[in-house]
Protein backbone atom coordinates (compact mmCIF):
# COMPACT_ATOMS: atom_id res chain seq x y z
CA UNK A 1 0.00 0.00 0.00
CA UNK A 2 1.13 3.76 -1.09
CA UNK A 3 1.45 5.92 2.07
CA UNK A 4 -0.08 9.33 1.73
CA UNK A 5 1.41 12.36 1.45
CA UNK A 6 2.51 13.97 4.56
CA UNK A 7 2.37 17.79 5.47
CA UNK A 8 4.04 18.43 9.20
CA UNK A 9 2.87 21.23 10.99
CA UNK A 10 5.02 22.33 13.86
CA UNK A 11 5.86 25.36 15.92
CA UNK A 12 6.01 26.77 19.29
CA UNK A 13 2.40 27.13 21.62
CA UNK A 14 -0.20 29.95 20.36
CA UNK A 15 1.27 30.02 16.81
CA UNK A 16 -1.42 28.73 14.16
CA UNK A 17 -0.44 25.26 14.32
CA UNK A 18 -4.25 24.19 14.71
CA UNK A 19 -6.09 27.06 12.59
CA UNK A 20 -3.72 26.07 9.74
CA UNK A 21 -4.01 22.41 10.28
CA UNK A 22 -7.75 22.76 9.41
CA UNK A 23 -7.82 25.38 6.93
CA UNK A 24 -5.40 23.41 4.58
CA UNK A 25 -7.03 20.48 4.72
CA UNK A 26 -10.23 21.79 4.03
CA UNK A 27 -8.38 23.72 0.80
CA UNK A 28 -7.02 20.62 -0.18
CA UNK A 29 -10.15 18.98 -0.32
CA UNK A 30 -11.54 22.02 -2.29
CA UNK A 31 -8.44 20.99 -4.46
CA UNK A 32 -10.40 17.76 -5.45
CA UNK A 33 -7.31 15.91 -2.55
CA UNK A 34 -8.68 13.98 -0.37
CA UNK A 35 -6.76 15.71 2.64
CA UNK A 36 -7.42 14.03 6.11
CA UNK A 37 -6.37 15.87 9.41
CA UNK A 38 -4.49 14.64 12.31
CA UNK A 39 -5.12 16.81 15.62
CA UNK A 40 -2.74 16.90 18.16
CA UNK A 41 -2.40 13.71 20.55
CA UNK A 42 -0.98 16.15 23.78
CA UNK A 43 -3.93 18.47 23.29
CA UNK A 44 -6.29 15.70 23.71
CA UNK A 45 -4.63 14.10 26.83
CA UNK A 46 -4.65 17.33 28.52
CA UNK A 47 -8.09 18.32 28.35
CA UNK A 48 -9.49 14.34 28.77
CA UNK A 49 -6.88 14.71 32.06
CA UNK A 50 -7.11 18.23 33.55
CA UNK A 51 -3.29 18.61 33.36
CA UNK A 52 0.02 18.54 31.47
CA UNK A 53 1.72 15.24 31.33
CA UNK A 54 4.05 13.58 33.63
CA UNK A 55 7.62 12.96 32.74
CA UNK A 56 7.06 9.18 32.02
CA UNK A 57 4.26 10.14 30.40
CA UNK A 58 5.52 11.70 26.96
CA UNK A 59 6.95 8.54 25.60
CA UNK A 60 3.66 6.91 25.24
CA UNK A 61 2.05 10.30 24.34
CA UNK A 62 4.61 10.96 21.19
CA UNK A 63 4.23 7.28 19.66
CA UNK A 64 0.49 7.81 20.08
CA UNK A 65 0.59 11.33 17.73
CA UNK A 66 3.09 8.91 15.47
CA UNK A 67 0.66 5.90 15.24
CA UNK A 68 -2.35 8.12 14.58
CA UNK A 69 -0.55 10.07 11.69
CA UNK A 70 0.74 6.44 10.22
CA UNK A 71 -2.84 5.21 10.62
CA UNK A 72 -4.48 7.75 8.43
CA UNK A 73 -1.36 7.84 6.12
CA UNK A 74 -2.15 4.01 5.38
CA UNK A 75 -6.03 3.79 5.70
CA UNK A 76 -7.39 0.89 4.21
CA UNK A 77 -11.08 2.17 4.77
CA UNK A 78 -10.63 5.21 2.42
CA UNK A 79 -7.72 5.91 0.13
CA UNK A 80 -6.20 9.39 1.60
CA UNK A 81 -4.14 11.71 -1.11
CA UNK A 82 -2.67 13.65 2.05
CA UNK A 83 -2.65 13.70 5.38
CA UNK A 84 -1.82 17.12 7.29
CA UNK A 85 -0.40 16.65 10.87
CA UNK A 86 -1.07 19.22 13.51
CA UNK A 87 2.65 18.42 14.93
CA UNK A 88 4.31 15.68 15.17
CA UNK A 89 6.22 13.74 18.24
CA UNK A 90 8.64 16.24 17.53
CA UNK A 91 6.81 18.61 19.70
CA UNK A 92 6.63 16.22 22.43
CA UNK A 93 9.89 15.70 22.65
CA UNK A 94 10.35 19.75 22.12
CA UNK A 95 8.28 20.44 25.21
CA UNK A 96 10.34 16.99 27.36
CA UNK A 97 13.25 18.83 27.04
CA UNK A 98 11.75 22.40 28.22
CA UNK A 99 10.13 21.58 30.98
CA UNK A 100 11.72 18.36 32.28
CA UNK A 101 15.81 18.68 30.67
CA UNK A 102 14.65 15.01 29.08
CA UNK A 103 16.84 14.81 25.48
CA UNK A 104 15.52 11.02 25.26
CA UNK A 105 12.98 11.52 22.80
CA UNK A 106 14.81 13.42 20.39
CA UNK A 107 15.75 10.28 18.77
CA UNK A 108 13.03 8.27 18.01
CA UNK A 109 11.06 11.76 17.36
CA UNK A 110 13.02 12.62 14.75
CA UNK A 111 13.09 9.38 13.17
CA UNK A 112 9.31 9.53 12.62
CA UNK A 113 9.56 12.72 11.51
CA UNK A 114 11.42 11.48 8.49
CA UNK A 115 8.38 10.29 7.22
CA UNK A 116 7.22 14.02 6.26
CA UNK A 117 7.10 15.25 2.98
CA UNK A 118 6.73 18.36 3.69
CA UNK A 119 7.47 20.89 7.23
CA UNK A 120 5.91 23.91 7.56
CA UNK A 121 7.24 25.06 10.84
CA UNK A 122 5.14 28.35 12.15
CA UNK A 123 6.87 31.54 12.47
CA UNK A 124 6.14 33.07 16.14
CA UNK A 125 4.36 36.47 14.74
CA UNK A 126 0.66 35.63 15.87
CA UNK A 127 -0.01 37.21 19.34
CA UNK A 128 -0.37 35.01 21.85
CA UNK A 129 -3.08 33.30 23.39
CA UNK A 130 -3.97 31.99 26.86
CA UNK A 131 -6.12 28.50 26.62
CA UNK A 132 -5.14 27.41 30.37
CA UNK A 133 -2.85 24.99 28.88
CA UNK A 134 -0.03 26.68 27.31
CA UNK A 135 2.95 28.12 29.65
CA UNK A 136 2.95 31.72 28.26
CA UNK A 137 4.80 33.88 25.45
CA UNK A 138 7.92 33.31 26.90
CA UNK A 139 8.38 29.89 25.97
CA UNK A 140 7.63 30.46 22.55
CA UNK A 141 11.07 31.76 21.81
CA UNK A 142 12.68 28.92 23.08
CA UNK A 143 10.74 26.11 21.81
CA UNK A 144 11.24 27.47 18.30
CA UNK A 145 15.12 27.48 19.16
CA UNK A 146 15.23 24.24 20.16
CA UNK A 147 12.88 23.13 17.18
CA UNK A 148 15.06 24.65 14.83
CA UNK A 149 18.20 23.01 16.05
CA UNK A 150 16.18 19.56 15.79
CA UNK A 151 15.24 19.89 12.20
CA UNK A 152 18.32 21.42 11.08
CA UNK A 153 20.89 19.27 13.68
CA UNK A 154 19.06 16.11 11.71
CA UNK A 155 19.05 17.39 8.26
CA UNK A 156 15.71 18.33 8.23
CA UNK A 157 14.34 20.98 5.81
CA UNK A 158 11.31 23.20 6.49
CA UNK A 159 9.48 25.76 5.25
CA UNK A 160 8.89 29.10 7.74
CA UNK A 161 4.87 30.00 7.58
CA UNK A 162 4.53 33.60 8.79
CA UNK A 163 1.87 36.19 8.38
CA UNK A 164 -1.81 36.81 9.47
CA UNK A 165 -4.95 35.21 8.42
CA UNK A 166 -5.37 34.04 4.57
CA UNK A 167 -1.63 35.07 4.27
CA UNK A 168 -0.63 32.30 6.36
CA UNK A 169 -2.89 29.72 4.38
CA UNK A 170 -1.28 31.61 1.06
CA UNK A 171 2.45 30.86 1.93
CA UNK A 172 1.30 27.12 3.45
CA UNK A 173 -0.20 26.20 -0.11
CA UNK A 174 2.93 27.64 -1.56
CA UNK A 175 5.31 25.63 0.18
CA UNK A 176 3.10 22.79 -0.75
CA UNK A 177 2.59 23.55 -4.71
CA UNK A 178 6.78 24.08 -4.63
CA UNK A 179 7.03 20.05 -2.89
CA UNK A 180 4.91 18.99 -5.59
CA UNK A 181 6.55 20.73 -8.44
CA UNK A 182 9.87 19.20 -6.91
CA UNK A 183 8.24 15.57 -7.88
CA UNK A 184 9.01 14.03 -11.07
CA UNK A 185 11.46 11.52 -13.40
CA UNK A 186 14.02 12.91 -10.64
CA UNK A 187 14.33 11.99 -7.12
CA UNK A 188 12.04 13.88 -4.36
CA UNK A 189 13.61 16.27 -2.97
CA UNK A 190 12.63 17.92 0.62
CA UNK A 191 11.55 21.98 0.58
CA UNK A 192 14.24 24.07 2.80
CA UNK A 193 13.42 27.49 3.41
CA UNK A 194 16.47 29.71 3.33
CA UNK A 195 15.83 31.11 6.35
CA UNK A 196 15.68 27.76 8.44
CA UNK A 197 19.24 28.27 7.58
CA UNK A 198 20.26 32.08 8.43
CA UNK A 199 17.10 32.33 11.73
CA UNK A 200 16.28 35.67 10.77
CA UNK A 201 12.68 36.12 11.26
CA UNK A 202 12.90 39.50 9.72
CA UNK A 203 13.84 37.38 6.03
CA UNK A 204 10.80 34.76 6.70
CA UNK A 205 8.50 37.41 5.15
CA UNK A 206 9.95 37.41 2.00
CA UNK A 207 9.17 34.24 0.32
CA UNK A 208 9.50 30.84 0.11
CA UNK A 209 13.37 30.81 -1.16
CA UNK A 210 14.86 28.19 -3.31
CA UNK A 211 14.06 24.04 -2.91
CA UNK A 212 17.48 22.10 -1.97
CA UNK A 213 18.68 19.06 -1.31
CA UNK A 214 18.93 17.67 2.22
């Protein structure tokens, strides 16, 4: 069986991951795709819990998210074009090193997030917003550090979504159009945007930048 196509969504708390997650899938279905949606595994042990995890908690918690996104990836029940992930154990492994110095995850995190065809990591420009779950704008800046230094440690490449409302939608289905443009008689090749290189989130406005080899 042909695994579906796999759009990653990642990025610090209160940045779009969610909003974007839906509104691309429901574009892609508009598309004439048949574009399924993976919600967040952490989100949904929170709320069914009343609290953040425990420490030997996020193991089980990122190879649930990883399962899930495999799951609809190779549905047997109805054949999926693309499945769009809002995150990936990647964040759980993100947020196990913030909060409890735990580097064990990184690993096995990054290995499943190998299976992406395409990262759209979200820029931190959106203001921020309290849900009773998320640990404020000042982790933001440092869970897009570390995320950063994940992806591009591993070899990763990604594509920075910044700007508000339909913009943000605008520069996803970019990123995506340039991954499928990159398919063809040659081999795939994984979208990098040039400023996952450089950092500077004053260039991540500018556009999409040049597909390379990773």
């Amino acid at each position: 069986m042909t695994a579906a196509a796999l759009i990653a969504i990642v990025g610090a708390e209160s940045c779009g991951k969610s909003t974007l997650a839906r509104a691309l899938t429901a574009r892609l279905r508009a598309d004439g795709l048949e574009a399924v949606c993976v919600d967040e595994y952490l989100r949904e042990f929170c709320e069914q819990h009343g609290r953040t995890p425990r420490p030997d908690e996020q193991a089980a918690i990122a190879a649930e998210q990883g399962r899930r996104i495999e799951a609809a990836r190779r549905s047997r029940l109805l054949p999926v074009d693309v499945v769009v992930a809002d995150t990936t154990a990647l964040m759980t492994a993100v947020y196990s090193e913030m909060i409890f110095g735990d580097r064990s995850l990184h690993e096995p995190a990054l290995a499943a997030h190998r299976q992406a065809d395409l990262t759209l990591l979200m820029a931190t420009d959106l203001p921020w917003v309290a849900d009773g779950l998320r640990d404020g704008p000042h982790a933001r800046a440092t869970a897009d550090r570390l995320l950063r230094g994940l992806l591009l440690g591993a070899g990763l490449g990604f594509s920075v979504i910044a700007g508000q409302g339909e913009a943000r939608l605008q520069a996803a289905l970019a990123a995506w159009q340039a991954w499928q443009r990159s398919l063809g008689p040659k081999p795939k090749i994984r979208w990098n945007h040039v400023c996952g290189r450089c950092g500077d989130p004053a260039c991540e406005r500018h556009g999409l930048g040049e597909p390379a080899r990773m």
